[in-house]
PDB file of N, CA and C in Angstrom:
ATOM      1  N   UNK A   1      21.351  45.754 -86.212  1.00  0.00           N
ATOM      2  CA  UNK A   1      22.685  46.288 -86.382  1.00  0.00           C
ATOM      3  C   UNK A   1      22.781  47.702 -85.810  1.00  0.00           C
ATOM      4  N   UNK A   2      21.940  48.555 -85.716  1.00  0.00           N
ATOM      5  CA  UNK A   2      21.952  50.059 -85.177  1.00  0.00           C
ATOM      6  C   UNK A   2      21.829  50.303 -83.887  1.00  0.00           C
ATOM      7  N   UNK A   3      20.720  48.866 -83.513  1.00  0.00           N
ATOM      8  CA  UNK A   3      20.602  48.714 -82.101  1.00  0.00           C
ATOM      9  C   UNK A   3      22.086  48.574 -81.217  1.00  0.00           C
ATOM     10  N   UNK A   4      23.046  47.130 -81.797  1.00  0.00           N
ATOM     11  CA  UNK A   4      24.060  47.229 -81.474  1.00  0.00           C
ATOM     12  C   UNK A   4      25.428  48.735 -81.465  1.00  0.00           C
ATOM     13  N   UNK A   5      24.842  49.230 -82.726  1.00  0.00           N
ATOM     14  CA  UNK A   5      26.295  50.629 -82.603  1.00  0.00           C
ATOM     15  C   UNK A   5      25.347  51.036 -81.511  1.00  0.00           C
ATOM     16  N   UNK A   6      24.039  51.866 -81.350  1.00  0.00           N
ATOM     17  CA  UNK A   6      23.678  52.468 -79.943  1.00  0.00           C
ATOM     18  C   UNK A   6      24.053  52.116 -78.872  1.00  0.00           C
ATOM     19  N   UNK A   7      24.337  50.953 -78.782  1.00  0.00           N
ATOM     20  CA  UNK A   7      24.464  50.032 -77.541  1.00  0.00           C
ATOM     21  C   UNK A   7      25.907  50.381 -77.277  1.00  0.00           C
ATOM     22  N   UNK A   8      26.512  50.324 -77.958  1.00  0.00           N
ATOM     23  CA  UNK A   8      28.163  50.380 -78.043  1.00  0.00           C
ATOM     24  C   UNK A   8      28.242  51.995 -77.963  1.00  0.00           C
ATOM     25  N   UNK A   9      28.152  53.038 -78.537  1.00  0.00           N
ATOM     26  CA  UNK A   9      28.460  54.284 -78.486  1.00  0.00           C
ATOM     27  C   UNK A   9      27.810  54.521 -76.843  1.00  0.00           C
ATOM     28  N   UNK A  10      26.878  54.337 -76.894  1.00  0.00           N
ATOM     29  CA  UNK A  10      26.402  54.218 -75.179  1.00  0.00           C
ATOM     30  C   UNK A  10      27.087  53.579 -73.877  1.00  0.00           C
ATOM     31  N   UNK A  11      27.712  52.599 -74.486  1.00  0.00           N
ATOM     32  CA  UNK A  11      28.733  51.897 -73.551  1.00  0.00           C
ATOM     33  C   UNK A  11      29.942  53.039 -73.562  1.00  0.00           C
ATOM     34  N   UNK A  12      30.310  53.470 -74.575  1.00  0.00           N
ATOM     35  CA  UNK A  12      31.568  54.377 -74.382  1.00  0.00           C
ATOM     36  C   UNK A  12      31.432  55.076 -73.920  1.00  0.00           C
ATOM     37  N   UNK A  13      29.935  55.837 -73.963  1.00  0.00           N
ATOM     38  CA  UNK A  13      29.696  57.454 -73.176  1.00  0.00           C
ATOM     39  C   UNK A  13      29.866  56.986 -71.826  1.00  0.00           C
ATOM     40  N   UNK A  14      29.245  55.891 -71.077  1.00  0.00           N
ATOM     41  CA  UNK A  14      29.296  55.626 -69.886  1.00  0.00           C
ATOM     42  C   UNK A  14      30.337  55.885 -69.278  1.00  0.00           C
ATOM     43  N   UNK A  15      31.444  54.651 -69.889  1.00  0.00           N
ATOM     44  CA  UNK A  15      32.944  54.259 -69.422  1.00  0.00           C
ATOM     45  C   UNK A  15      33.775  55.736 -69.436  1.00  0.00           C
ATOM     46  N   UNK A  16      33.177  56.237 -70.094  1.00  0.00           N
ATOM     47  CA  UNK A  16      34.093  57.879 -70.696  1.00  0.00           C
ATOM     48  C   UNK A  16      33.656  58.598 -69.442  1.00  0.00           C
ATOM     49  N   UNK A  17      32.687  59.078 -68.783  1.00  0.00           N
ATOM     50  CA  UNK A  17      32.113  59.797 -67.456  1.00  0.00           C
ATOM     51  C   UNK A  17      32.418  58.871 -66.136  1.00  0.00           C
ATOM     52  N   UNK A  18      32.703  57.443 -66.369  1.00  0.00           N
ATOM     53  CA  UNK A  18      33.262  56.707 -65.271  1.00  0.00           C
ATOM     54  C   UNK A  18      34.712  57.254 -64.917  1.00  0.00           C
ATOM     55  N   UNK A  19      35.498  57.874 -65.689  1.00  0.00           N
ATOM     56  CA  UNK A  19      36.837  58.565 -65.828  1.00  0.00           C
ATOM     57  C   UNK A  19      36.810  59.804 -64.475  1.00  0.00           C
ATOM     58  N   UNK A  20      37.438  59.761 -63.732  1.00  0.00           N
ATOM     59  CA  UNK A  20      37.452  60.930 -62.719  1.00  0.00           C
ATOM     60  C   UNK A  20      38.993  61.870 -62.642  1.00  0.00           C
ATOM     61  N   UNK A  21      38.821  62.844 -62.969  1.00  0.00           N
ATOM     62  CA  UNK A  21      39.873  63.583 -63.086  1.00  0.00           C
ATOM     63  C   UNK A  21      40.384  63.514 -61.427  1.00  0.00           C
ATOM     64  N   UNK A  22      41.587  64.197 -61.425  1.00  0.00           N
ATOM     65  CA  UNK A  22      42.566  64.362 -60.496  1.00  0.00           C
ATOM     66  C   UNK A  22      41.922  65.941 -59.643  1.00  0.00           C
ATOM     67  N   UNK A  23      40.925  66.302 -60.811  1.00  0.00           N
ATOM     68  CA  UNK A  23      40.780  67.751 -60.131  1.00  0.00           C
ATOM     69  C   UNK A  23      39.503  67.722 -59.323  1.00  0.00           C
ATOM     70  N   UNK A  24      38.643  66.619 -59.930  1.00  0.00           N
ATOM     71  CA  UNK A  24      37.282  66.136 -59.258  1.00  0.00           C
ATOM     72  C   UNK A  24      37.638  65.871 -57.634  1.00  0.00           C
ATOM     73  N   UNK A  25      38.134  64.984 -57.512  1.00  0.00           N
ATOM     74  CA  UNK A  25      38.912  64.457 -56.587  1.00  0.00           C
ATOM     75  C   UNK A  25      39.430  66.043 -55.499  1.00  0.00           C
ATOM     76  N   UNK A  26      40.255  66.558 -56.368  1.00  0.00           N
ATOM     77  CA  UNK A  26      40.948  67.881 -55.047  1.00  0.00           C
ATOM     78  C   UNK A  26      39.738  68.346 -55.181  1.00  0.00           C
ATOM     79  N   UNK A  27      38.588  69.208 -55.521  1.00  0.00           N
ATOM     80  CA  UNK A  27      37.331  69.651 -55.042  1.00  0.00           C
ATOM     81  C   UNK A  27      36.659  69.018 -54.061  1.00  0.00           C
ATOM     82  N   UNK A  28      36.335  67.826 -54.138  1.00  0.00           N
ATOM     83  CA  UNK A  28      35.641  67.083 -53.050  1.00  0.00           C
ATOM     84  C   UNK A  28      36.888  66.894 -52.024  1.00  0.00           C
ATOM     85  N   UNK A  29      37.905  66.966 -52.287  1.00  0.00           N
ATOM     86  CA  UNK A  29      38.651  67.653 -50.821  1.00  0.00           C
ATOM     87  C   UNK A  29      38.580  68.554 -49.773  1.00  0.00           C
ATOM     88  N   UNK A  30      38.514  69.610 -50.781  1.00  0.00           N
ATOM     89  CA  UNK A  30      38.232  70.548 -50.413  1.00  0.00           C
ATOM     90  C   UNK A  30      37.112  71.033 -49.830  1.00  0.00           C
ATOM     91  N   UNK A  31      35.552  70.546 -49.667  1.00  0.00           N
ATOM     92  CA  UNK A  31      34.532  70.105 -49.671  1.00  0.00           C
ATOM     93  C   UNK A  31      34.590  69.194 -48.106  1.00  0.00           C
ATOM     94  N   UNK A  32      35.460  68.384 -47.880  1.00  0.00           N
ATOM     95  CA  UNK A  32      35.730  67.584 -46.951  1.00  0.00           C
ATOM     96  C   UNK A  32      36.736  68.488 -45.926  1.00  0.00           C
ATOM     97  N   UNK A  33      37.436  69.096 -46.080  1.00  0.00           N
ATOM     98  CA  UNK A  33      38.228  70.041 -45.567  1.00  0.00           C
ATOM     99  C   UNK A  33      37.685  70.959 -44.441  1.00  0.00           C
ATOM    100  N   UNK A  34      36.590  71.414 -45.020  1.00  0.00           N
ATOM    101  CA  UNK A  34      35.198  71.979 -44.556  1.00  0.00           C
ATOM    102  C   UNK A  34      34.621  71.646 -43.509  1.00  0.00           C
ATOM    103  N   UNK A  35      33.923  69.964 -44.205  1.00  0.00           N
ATOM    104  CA  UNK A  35      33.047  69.149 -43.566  1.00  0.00           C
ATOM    105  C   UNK A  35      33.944  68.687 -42.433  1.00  0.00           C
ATOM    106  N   UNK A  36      35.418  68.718 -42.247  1.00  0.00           N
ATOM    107  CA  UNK A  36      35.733  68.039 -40.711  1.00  0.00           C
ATOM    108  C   UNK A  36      36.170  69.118 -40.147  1.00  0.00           C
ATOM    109  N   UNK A  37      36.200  70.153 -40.258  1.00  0.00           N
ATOM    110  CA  UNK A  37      36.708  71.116 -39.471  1.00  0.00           C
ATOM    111  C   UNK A  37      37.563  71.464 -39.178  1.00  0.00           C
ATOM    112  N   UNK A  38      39.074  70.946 -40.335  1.00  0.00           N
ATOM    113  CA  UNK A  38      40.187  71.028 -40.235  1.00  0.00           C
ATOM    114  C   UNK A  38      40.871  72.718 -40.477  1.00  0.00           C
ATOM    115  N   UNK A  39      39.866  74.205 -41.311  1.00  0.00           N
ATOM    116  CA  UNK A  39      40.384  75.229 -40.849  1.00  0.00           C
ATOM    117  C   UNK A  39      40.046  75.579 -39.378  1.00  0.00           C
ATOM    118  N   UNK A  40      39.559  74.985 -38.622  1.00  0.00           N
ATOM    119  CA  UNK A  40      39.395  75.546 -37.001  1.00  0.00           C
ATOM    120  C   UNK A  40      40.762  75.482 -36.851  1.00  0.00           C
ATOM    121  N   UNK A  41      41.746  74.181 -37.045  1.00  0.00           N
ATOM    122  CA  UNK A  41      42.715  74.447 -36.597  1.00  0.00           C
ATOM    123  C   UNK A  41      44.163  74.574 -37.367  1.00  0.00           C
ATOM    124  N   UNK A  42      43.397  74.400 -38.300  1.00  0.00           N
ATOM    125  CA  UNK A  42      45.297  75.392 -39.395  1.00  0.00           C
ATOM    126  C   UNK A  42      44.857  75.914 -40.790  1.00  0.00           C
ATOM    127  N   UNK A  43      45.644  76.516 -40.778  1.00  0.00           N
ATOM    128  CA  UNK A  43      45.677  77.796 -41.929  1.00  0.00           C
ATOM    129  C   UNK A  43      45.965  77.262 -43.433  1.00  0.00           C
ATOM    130  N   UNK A  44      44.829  76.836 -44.800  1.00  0.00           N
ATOM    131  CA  UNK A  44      44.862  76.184 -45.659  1.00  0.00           C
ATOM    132  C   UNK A  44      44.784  77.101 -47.250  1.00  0.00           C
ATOM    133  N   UNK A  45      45.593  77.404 -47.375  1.00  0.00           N
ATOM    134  CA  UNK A  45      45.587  77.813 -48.752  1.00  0.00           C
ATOM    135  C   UNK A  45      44.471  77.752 -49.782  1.00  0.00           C
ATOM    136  N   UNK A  46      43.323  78.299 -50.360  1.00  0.00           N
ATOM    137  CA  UNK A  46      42.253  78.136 -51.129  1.00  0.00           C
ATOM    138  C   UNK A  46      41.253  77.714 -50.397  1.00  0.00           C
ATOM    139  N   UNK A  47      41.262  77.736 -49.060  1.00  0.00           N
ATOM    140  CA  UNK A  47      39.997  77.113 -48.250  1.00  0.00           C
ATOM    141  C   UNK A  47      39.520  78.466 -47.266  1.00  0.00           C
ATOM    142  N   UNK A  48      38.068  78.443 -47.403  1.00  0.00           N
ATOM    143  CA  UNK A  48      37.412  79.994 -47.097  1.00  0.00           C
ATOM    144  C   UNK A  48      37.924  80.217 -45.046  1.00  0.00           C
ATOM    145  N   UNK A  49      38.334  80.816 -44.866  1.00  0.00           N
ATOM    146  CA  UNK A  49      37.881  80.797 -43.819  1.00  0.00           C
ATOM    147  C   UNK A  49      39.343  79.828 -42.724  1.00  0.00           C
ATOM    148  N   UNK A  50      39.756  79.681 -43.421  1.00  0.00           N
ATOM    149  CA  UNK A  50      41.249  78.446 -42.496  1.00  0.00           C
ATOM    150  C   UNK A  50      42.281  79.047 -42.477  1.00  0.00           C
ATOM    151  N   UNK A  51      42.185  79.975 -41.152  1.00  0.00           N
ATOM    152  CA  UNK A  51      43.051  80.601 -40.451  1.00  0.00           C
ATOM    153  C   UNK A  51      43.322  79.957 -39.319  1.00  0.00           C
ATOM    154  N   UNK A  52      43.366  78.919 -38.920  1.00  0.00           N
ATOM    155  CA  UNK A  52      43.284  78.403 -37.743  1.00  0.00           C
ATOM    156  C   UNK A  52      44.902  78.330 -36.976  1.00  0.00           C
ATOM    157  N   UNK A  53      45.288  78.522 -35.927  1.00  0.00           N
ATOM    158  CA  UNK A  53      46.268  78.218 -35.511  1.00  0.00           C
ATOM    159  C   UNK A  53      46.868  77.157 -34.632  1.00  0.00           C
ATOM    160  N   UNK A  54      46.066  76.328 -34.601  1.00  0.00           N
ATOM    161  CA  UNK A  54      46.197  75.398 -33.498  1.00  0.00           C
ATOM    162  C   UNK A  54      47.054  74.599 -34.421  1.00  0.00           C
ATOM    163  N   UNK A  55      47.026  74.294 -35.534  1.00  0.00           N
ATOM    164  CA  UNK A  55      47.721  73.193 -35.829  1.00  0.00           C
ATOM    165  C   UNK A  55      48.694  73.839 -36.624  1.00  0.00           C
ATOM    166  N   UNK A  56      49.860  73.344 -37.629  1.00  0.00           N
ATOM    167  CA  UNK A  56      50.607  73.846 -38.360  1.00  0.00           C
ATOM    168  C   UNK A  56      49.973  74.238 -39.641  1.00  0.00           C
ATOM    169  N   UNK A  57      50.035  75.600 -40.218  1.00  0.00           N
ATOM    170  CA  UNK A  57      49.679  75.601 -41.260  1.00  0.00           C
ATOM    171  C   UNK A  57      49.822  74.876 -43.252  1.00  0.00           C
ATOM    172  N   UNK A  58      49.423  74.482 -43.392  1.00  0.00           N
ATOM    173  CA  UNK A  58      49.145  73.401 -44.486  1.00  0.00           C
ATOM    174  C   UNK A  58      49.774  73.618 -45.888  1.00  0.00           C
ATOM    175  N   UNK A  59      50.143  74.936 -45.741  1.00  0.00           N
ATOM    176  CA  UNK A  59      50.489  75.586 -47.032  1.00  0.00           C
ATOM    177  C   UNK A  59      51.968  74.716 -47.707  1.00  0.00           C
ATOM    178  N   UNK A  60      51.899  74.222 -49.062  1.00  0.00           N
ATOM    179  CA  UNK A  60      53.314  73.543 -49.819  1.00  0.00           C
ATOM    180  C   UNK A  60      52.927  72.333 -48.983  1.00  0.00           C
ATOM    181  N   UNK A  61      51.900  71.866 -49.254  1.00  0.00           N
ATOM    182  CA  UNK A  61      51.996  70.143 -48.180  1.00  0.00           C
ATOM    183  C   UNK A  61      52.816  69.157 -49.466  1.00  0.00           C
ATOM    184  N   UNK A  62      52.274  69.244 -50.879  1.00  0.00           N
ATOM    185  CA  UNK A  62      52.875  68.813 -51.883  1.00  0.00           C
ATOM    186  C   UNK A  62      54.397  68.628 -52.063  1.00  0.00           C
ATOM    187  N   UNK A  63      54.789  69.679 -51.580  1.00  0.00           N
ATOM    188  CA  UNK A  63      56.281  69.814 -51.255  1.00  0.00           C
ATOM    189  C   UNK A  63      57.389  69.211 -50.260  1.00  0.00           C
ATOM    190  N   UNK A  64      56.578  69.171 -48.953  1.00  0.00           N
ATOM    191  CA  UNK A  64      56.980  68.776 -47.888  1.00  0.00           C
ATOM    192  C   UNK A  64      57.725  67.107 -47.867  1.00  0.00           C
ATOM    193  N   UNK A  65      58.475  66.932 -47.141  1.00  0.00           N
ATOM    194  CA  UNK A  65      59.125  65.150 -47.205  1.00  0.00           C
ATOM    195  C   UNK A  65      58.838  64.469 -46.074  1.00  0.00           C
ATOM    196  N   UNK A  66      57.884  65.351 -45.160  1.00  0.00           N
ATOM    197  CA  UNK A  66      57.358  64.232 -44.089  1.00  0.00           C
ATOM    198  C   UNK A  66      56.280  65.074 -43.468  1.00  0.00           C
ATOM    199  N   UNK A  67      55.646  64.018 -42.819  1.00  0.00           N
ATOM    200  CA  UNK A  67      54.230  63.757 -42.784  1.00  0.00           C
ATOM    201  C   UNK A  67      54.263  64.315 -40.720  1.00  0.00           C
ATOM    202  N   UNK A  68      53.834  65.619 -40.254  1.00  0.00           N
ATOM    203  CA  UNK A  68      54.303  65.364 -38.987  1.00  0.00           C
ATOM    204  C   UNK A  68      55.489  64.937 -38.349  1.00  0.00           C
ATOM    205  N   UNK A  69      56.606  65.296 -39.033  1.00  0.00           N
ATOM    206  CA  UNK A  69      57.950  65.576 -38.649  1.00  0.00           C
ATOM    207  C   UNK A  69      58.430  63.771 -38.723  1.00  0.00           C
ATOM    208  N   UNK A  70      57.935  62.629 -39.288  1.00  0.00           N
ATOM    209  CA  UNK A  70      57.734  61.448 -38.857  1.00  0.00           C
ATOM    210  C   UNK A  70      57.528  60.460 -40.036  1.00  0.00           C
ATOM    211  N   UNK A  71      56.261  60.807 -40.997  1.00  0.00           N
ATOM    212  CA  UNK A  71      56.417  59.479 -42.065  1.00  0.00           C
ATOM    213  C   UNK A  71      56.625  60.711 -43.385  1.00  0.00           C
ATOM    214  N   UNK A  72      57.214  59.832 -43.811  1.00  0.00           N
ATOM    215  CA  UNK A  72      57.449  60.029 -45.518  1.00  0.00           C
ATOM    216  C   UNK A  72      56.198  60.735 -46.022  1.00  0.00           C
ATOM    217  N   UNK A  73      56.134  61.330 -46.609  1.00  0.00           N
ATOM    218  CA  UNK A  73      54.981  62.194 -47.566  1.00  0.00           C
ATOM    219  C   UNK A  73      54.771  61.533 -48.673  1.00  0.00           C
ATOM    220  N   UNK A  74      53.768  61.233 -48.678  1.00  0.00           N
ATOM    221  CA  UNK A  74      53.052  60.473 -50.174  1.00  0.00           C
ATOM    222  C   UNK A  74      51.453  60.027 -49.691  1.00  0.00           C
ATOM    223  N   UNK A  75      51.000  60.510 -51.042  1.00  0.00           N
ATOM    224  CA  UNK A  75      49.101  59.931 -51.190  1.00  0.00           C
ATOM    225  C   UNK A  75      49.097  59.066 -49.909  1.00  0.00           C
ATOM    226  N   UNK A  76      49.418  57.876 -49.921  1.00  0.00           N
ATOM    227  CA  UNK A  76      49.144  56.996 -48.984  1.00  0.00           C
ATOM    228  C   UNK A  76      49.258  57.220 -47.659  1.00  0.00           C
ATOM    229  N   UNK A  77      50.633  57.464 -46.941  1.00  0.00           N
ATOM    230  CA  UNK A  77      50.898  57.901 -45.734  1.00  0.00           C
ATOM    231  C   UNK A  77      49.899  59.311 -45.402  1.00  0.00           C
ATOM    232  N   UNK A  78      49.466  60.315 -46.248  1.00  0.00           N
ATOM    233  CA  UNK A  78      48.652  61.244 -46.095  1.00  0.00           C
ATOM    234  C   UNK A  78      47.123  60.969 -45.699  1.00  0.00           C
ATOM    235  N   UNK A  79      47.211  60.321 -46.456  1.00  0.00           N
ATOM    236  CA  UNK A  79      45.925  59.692 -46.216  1.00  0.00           C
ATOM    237  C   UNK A  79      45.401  58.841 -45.012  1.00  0.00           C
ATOM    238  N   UNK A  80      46.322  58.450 -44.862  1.00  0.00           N
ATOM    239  CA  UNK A  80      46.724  57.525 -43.326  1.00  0.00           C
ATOM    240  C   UNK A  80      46.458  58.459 -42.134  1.00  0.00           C
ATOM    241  N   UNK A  81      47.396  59.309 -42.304  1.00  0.00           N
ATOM    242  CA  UNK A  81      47.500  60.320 -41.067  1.00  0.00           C
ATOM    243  C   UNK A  81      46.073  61.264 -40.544  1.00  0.00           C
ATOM    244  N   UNK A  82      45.922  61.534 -42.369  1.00  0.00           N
ATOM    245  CA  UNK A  82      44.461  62.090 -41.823  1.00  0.00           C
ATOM    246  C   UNK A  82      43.391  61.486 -41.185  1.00  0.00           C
ATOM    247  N   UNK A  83      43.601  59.907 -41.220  1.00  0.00           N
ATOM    248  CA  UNK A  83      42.296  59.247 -40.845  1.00  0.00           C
ATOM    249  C   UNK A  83      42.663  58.832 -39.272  1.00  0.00           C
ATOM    250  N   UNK A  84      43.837  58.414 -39.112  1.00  0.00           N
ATOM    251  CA  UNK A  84      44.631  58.305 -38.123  1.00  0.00           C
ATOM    252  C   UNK A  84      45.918  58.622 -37.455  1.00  0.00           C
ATOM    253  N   UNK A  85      45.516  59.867 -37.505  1.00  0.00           N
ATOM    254  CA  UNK A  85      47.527  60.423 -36.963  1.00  0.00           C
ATOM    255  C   UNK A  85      47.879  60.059 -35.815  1.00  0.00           C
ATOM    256  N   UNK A  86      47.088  59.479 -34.293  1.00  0.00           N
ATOM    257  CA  UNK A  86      47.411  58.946 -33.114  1.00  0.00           C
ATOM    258  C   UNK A  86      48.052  57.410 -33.699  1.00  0.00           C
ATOM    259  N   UNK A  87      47.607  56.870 -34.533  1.00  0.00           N
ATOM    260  CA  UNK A  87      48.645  55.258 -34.915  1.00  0.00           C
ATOM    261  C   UNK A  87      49.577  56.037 -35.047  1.00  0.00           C
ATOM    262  N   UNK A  88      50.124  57.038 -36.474  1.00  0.00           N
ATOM    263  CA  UNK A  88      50.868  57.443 -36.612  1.00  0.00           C
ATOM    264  C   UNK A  88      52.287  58.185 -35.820  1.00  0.00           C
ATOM    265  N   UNK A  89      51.603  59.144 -34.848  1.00  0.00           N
ATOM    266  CA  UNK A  89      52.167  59.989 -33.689  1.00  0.00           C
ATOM    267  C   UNK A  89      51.742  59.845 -32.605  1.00  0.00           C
ATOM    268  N   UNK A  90      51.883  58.962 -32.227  1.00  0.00           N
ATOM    269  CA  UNK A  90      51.131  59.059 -30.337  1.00  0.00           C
ATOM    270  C   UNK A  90      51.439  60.240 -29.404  1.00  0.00           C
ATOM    271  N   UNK A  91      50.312  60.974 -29.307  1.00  0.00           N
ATOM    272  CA  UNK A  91      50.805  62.384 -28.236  1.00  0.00           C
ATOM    273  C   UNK A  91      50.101  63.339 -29.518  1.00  0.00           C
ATOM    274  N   UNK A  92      50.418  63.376 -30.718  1.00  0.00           N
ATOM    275  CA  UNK A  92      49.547  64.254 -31.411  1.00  0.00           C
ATOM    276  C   UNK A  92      48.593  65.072 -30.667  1.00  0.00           C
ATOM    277  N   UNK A  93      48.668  66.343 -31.145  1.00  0.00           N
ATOM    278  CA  UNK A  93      47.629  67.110 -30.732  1.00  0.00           C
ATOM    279  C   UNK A  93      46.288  66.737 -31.974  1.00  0.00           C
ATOM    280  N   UNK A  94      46.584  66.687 -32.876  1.00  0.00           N
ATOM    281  CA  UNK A  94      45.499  66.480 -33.580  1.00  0.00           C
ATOM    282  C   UNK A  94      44.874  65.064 -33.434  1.00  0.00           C
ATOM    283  N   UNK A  95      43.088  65.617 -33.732  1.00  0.00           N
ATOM    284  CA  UNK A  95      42.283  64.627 -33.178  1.00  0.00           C
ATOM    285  C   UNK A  95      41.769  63.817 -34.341  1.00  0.00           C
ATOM    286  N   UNK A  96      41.425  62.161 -34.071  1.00  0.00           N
ATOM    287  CA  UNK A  96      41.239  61.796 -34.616  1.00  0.00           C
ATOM    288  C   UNK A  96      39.369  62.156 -35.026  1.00  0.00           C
ATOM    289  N   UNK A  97      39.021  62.477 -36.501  1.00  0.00           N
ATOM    290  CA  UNK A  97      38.001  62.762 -36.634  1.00  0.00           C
ATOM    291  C   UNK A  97      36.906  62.033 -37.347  1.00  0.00           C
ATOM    292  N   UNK A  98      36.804  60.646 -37.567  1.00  0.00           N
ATOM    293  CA  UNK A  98      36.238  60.171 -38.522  1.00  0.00           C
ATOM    294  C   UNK A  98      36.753  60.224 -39.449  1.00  0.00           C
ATOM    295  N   UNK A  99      37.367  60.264 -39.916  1.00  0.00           N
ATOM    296  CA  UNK A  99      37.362  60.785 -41.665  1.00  0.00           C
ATOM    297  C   UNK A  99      37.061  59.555 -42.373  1.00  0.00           C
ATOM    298  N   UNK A 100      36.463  59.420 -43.609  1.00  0.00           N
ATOM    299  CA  UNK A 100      36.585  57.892 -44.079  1.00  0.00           C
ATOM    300  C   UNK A 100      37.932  57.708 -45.035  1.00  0.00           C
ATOM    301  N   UNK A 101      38.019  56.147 -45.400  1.00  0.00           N
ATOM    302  CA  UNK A 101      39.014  56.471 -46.236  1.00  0.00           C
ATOM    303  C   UNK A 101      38.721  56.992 -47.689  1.00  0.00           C
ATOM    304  N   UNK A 102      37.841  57.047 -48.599  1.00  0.00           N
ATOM    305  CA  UNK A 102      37.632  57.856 -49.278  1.00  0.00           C
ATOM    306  C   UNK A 102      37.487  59.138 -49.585  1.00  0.00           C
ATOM    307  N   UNK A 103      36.862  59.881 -48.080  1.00  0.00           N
ATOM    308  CA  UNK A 103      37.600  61.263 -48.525  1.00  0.00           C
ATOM    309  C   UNK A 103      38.713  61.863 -47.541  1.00  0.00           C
ATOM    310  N   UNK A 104      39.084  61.181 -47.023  1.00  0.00           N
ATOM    311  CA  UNK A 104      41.054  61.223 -46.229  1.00  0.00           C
ATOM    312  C   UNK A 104      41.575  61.147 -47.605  1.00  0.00           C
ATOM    313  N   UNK A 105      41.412  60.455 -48.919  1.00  0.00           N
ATOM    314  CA  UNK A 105      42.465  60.365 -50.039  1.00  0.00           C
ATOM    315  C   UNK A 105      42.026  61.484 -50.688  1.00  0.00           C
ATOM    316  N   UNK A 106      40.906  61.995 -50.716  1.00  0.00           N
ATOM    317  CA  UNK A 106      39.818  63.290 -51.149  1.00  0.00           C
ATOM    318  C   UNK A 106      41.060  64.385 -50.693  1.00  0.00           C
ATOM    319  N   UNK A 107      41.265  64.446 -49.533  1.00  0.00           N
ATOM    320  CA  UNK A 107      41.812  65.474 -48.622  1.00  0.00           C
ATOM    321  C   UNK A 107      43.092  65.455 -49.213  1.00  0.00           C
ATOM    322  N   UNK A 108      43.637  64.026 -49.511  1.00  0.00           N
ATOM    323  CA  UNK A 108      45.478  64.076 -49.377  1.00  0.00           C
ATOM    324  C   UNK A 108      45.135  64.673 -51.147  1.00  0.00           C
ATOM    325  N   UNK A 109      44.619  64.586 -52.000  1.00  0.00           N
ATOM    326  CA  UNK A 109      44.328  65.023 -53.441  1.00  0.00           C
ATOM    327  C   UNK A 109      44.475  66.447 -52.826  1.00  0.00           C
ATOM    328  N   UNK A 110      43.874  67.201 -52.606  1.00  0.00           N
ATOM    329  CA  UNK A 110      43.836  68.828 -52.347  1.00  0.00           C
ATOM    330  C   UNK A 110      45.010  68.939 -51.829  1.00  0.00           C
ATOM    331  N   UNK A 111      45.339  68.491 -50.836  1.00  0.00           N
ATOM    332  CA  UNK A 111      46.646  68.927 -50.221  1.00  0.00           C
ATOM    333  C   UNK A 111      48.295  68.895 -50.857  1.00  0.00           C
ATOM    334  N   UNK A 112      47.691  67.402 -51.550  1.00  0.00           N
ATOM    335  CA  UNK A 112      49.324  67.438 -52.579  1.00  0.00           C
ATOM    336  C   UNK A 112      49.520  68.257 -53.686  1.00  0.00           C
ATOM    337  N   UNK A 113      48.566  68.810 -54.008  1.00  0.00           N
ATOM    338  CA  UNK A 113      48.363  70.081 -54.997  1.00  0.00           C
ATOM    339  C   UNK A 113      48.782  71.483 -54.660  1.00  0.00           C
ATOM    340  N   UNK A 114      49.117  71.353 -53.172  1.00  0.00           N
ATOM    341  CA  UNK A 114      49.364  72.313 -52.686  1.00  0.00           C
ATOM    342  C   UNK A 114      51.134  72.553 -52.477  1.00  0.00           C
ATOM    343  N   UNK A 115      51.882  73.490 -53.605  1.00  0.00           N
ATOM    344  CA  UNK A 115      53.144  73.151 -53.468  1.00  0.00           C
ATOM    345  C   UNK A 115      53.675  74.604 -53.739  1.00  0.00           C
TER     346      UNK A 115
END
């Protein structure tokens, strides 16, 4: 019988740390932000060093109602664009960089926070 509550209070601790906040998520954005080299080319609010001017600066992306003058703004379409903005915009200056889709949604988390 004790074996079972251990077993069970142990199952909850698990399922309870399986839980990922919203803020976990914008850190490893931010983290990814970094890792592709997106301050080389625009200027990012809370990110060391992203002064970049080549691209538009990033600041209120949360705010914004379209995505590259073109799709709707939301998690999804963000996420999209980052992994692929040439589907999106053909002629884009911005390059497509790898991104995966797990941290392209990493990225659109940091960015929609940004308002």
């Amino acid at each position: 019988m004790i074996r079972m509550f251990a077993l069970v209070g142990l199952a909850i601790v698990v399922v309870g740390c399986a839980k990922e906040s919203p803020r976990d998520a914008a850190i490893r954005g931010a983290e990814h932000i970094q890792y592709y080299g997106c301050p080389s080319c625009h200027t990012i609010p809370g990110i060391p060093g992203a002064r970049g001017t080549v691209g538009p600066p990033l600041d209120r992306m949360g705010s914004r109602t379209y995505i590259a003058g073109v799709l709707p703004n939301s998690p999804t379409n963000l996420s999209t664009w980052i992994q692929h903005p040439h589907a999106v915009h053909r002629g884009t200056a911005m390059p497509e960089m790898g991104v995966t889709p797990s941290d392209a949604a990493d990225i659109a988390r940091y960015l929609e926070d940004l308002r």
